[in-house]
Protein backbone atom coordinates (compact mmCIF):
# COMPACT_ATOMS: atom_id res chain seq x y z
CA UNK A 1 96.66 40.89 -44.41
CA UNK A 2 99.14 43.16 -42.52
CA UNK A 3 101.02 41.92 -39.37
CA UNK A 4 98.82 43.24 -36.72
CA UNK A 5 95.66 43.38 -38.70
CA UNK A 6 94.48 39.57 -38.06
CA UNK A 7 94.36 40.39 -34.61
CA UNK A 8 92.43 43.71 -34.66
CA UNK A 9 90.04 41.39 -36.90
CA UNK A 10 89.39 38.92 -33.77
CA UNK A 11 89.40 42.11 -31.70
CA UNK A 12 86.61 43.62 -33.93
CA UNK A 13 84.13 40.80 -34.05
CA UNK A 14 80.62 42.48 -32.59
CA UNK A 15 79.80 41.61 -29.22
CA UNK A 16 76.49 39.49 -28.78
CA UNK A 17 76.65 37.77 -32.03
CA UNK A 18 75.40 34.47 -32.06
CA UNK A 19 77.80 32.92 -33.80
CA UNK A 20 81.44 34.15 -34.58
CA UNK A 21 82.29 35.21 -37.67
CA UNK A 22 84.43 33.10 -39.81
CA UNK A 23 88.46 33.70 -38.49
CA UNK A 24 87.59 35.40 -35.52
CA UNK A 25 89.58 34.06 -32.33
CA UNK A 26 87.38 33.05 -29.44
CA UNK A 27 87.53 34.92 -26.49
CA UNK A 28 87.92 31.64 -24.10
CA UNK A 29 90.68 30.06 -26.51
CA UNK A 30 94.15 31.99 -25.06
CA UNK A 31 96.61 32.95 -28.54
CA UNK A 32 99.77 33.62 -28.16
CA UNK A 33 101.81 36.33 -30.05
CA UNK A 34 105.47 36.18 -30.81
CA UNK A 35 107.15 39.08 -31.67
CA UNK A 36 110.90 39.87 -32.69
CA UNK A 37 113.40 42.66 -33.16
CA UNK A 38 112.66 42.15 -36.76
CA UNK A 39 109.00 42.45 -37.22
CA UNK A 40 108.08 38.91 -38.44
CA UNK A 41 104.49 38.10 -38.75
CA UNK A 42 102.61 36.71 -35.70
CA UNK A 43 101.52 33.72 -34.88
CA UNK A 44 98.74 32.59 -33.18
CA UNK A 45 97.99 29.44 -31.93
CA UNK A 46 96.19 27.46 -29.16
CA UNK A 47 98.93 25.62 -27.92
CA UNK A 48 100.10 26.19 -23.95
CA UNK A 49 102.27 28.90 -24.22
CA UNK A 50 106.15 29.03 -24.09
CA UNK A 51 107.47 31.54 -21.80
CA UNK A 52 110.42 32.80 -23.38
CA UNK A 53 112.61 36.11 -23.37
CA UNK A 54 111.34 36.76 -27.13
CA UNK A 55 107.17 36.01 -26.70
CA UNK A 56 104.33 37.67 -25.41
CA UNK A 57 100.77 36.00 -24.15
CA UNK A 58 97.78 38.16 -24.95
CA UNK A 59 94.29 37.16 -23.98
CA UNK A 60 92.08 38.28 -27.08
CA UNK A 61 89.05 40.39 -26.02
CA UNK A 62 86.69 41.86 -28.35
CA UNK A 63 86.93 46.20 -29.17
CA UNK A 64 84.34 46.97 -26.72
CA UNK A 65 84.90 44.86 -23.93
CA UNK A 66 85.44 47.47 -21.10
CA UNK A 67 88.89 47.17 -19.51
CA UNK A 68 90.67 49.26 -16.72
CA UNK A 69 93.06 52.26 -18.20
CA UNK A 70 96.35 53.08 -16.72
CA UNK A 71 97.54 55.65 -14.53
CA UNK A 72 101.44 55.57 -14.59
CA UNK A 73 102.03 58.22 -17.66
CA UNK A 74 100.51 61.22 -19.43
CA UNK A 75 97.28 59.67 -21.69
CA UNK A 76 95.39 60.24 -24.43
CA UNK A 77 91.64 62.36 -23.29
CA UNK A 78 89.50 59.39 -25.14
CA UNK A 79 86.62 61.86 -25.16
CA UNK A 80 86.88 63.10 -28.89
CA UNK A 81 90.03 62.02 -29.38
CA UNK A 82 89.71 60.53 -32.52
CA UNK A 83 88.99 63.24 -34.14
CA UNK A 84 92.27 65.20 -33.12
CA UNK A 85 94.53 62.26 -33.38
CA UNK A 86 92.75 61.17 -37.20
CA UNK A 87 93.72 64.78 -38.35
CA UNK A 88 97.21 64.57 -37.15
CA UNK A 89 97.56 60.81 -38.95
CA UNK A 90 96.09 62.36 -42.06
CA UNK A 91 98.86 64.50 -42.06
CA UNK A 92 101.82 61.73 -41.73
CA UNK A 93 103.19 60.87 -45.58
CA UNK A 94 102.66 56.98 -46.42
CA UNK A 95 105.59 55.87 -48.01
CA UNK A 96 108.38 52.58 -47.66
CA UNK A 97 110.72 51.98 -45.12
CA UNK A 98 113.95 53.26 -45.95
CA UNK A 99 117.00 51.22 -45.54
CA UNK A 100 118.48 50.97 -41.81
CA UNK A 101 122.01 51.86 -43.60
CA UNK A 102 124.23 54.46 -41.44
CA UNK A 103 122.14 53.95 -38.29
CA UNK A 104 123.87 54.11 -34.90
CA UNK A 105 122.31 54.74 -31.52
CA UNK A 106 124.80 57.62 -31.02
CA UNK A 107 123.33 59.85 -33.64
CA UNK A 108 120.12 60.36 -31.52
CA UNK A 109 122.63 61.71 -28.52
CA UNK A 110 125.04 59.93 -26.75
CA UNK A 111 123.35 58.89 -23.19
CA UNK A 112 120.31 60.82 -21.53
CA UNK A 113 120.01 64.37 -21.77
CA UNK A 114 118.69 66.96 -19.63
CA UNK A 115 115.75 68.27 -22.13
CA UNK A 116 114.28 70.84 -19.71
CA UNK A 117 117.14 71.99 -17.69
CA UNK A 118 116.16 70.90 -14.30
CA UNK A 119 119.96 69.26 -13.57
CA UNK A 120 117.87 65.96 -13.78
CA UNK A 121 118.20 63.29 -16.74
CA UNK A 122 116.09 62.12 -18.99
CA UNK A 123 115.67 58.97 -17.69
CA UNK A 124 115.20 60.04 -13.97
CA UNK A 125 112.79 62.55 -14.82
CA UNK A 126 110.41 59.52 -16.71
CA UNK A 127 110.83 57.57 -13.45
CA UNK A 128 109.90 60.15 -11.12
CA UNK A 129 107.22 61.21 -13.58
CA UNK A 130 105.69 57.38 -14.57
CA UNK A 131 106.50 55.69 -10.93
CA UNK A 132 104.47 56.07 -7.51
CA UNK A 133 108.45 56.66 -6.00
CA UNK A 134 109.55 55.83 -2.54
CA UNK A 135 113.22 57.32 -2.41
CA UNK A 136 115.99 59.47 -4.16
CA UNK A 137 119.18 58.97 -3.45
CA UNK A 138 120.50 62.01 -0.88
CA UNK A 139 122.02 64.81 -2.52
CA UNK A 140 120.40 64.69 -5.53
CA UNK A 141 117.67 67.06 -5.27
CA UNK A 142 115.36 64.51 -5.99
CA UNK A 143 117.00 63.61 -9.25
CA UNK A 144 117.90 59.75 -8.67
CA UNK A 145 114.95 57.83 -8.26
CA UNK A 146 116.09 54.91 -6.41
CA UNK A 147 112.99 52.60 -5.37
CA UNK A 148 109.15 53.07 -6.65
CA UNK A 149 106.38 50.97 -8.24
CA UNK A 150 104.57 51.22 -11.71
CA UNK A 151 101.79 50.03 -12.73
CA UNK A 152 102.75 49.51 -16.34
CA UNK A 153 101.44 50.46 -19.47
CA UNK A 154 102.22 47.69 -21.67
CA UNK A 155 100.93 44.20 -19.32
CA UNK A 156 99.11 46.30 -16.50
CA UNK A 157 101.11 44.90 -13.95
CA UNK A 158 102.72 46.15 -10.96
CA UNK A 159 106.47 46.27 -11.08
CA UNK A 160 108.61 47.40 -8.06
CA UNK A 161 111.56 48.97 -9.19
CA UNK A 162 114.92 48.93 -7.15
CA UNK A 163 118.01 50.78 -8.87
CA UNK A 164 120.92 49.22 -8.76
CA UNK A 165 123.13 45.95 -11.01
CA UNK A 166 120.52 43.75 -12.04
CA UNK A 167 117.51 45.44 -10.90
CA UNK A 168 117.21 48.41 -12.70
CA UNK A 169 115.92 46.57 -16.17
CA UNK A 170 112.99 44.96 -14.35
CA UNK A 171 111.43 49.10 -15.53
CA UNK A 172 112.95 50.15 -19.05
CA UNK A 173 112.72 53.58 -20.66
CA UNK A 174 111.06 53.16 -24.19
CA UNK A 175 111.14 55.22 -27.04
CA UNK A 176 107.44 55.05 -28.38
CA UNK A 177 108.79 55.77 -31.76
CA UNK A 178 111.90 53.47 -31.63
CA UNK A 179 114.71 55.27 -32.68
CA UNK A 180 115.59 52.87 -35.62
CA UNK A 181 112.25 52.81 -36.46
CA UNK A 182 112.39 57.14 -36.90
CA UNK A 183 115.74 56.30 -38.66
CA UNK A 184 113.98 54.32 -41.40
CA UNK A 185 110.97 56.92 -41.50
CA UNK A 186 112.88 59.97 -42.17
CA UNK A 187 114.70 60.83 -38.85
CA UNK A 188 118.00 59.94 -40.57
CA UNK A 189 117.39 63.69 -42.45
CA UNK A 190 116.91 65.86 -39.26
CA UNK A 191 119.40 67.42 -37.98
CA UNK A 192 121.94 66.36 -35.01
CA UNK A 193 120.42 68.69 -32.92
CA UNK A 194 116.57 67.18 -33.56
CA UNK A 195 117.42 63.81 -33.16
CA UNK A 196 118.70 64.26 -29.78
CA UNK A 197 115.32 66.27 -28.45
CA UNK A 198 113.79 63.27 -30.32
CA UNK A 199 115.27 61.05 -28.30
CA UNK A 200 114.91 63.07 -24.95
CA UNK A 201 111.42 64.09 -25.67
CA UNK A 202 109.10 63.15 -22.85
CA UNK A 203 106.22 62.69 -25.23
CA UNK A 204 108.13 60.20 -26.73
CA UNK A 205 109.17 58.15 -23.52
CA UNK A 206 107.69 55.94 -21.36
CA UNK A 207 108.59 53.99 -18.13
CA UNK A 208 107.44 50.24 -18.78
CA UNK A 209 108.20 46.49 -18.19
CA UNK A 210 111.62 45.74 -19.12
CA UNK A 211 111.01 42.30 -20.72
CA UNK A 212 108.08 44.04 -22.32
CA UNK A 213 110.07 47.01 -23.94
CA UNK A 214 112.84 44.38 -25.29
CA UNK A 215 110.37 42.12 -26.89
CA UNK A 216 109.29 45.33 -29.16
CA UNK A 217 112.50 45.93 -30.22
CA UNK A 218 112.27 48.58 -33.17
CA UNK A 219 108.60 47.87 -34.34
CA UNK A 220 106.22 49.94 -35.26
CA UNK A 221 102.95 49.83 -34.96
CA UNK A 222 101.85 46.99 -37.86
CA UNK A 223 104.30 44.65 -36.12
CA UNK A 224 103.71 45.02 -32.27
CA UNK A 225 101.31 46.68 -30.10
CA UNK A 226 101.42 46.40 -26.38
CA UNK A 227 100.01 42.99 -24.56
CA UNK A 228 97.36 45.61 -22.50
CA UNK A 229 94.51 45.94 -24.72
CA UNK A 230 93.44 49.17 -22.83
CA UNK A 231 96.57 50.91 -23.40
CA UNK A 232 95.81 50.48 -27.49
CA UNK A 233 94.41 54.04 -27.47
CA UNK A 234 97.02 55.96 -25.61
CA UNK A 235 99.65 54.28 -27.09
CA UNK A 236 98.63 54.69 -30.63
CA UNK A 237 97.77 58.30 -30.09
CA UNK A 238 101.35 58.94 -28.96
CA UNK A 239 102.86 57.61 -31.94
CA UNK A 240 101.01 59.75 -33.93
CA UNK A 241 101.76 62.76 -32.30
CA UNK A 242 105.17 62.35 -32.17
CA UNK A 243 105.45 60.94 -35.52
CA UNK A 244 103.73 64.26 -36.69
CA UNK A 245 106.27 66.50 -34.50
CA UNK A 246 108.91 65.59 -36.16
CA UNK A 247 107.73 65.20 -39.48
CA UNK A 248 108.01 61.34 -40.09
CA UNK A 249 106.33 59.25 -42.32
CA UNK A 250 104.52 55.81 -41.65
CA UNK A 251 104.47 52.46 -43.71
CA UNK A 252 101.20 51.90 -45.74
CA UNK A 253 100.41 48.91 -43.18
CA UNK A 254 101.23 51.02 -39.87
CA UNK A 255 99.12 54.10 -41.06
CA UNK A 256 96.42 51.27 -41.72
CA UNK A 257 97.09 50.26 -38.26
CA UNK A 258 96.65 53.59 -36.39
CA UNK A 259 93.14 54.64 -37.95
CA UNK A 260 92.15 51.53 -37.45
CA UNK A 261 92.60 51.69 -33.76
CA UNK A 262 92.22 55.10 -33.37
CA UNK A 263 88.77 54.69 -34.54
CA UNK A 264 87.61 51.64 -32.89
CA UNK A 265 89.61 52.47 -29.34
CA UNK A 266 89.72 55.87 -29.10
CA UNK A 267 86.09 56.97 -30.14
């Protein structure tokens, strides 16, 4: 069983059964997932949870249990979207990770870029694209986003976000294909030029929960999906799409993974 796929199997139980089927985690009993940098399996257990900079707490609720959807960032159209999405996975090669040999941040770009040429960053442009923002800061042309909240993606929270030394994390930018993930999945052949529009590509960033975004580390999709259940769809889709755009592969487990939810989230 794959890293991720015990807890689709809770998640998949039929609603209105009488009884649970054998494994299945009971919606009233919370579980708690840890997750690492390094992918290790999860672990679920009834205990009180730990808070800790390295775990998550996710309330297991079945596949069709009807839960709000976010607003902060560009989404997936649920309405036949499995369909499009399913193609576009069928597409992605299976094959093994590659070695993380030769990786370095700096080969995806040193810093943000300025993708589309407005004389804003990267980064700015997610915020003032992902967050409901207050203020800029003055001569900018509305390029520093300095205060604004988001409703995040990843725990459905509300976060306030305040720029400045020791605020700024509480909202991260993630890559939705972590960059050392694309590394191992054939990024490491594109060429300097693609890895930094990689990296820079909106469809590939999103504003979310700092502690969140750190706890995911370079996972993919078999190892870590985001504590919102709702989000499952959107999130997966955008994987895919951006996996296919830049022609990288997927792990056996993660590809798995994707059709999995793409079909029991998305339809």
């Amino acid at each position: 069983m794959t890293l991720v796929s015990a807890l689709l199997a809770g998640c998949g139980a039929q609603a209105g059964s009488a009884e649970p089927s054998p494994g299945a985690i009971s919606p009233n009993i919370p579980a708690e997932i840890v997750i690492r940098t390094e992918a290790p399996p999860i672990l679920i257990s009834t205990e009180e949870p730990t808070a800790t900079p390295e775990s998550l707490t996710v309330e297991p609720k079945e596949f069709g249990t009807p839960e709000p959807t976010m607003s902060t960032a560009p989404k997936a159209k649920k309405t036949g979207q499995a369909t499009g999405t399913l193609s576009l996975l069928a597409e992605i090669p299976v094959k093994g990770r590659a070695p993380k040999t030769g990786y370095d941040r700096d080969l995806f770009g040193s810093g943000w870029g300025d993708p589309d040429r407005n004389g804003c960053d990267a980064r700015n442009d997610i915020l003032d694209r992902d967050l409901d923002v207050h203020t800029y800061k003055p001569g900018t042309h509305e390029c520093v986003v300095l205060t604004g909240t988001l409703l995040d993606p990843f725990t459905g929270q509300t976060i306030e976000f305040q720029r400045g030394q020791g605020t700024s994390n509480a909202v991260q930018i993630d890559h939705v294909v972590a960059l050392s993930d694309a590394w191992q999945k054939g990024a490491q052949k594109l060429s300097a030029e693609r890895r930094v529009s990689f990296s820079n590509d909106p469809l590939n960033l999103l504003a979310v929960d700092g502690p969140t975004n750190a706890s995911k580390g370079d996972s993919d999709a078999a190892s870590w999906l985001p504590p919102n259940r709702g989000y499952w769809c959107e999130y997966t889709t955008r994987q895919v799409e951006v996996k296919h755009k830049y022609g990288l592969w997927m792990t056996e487990a993660e590809h798995d993974i994707s059709g999995r939810i793409l079909k029991e989230r998305c339809a």
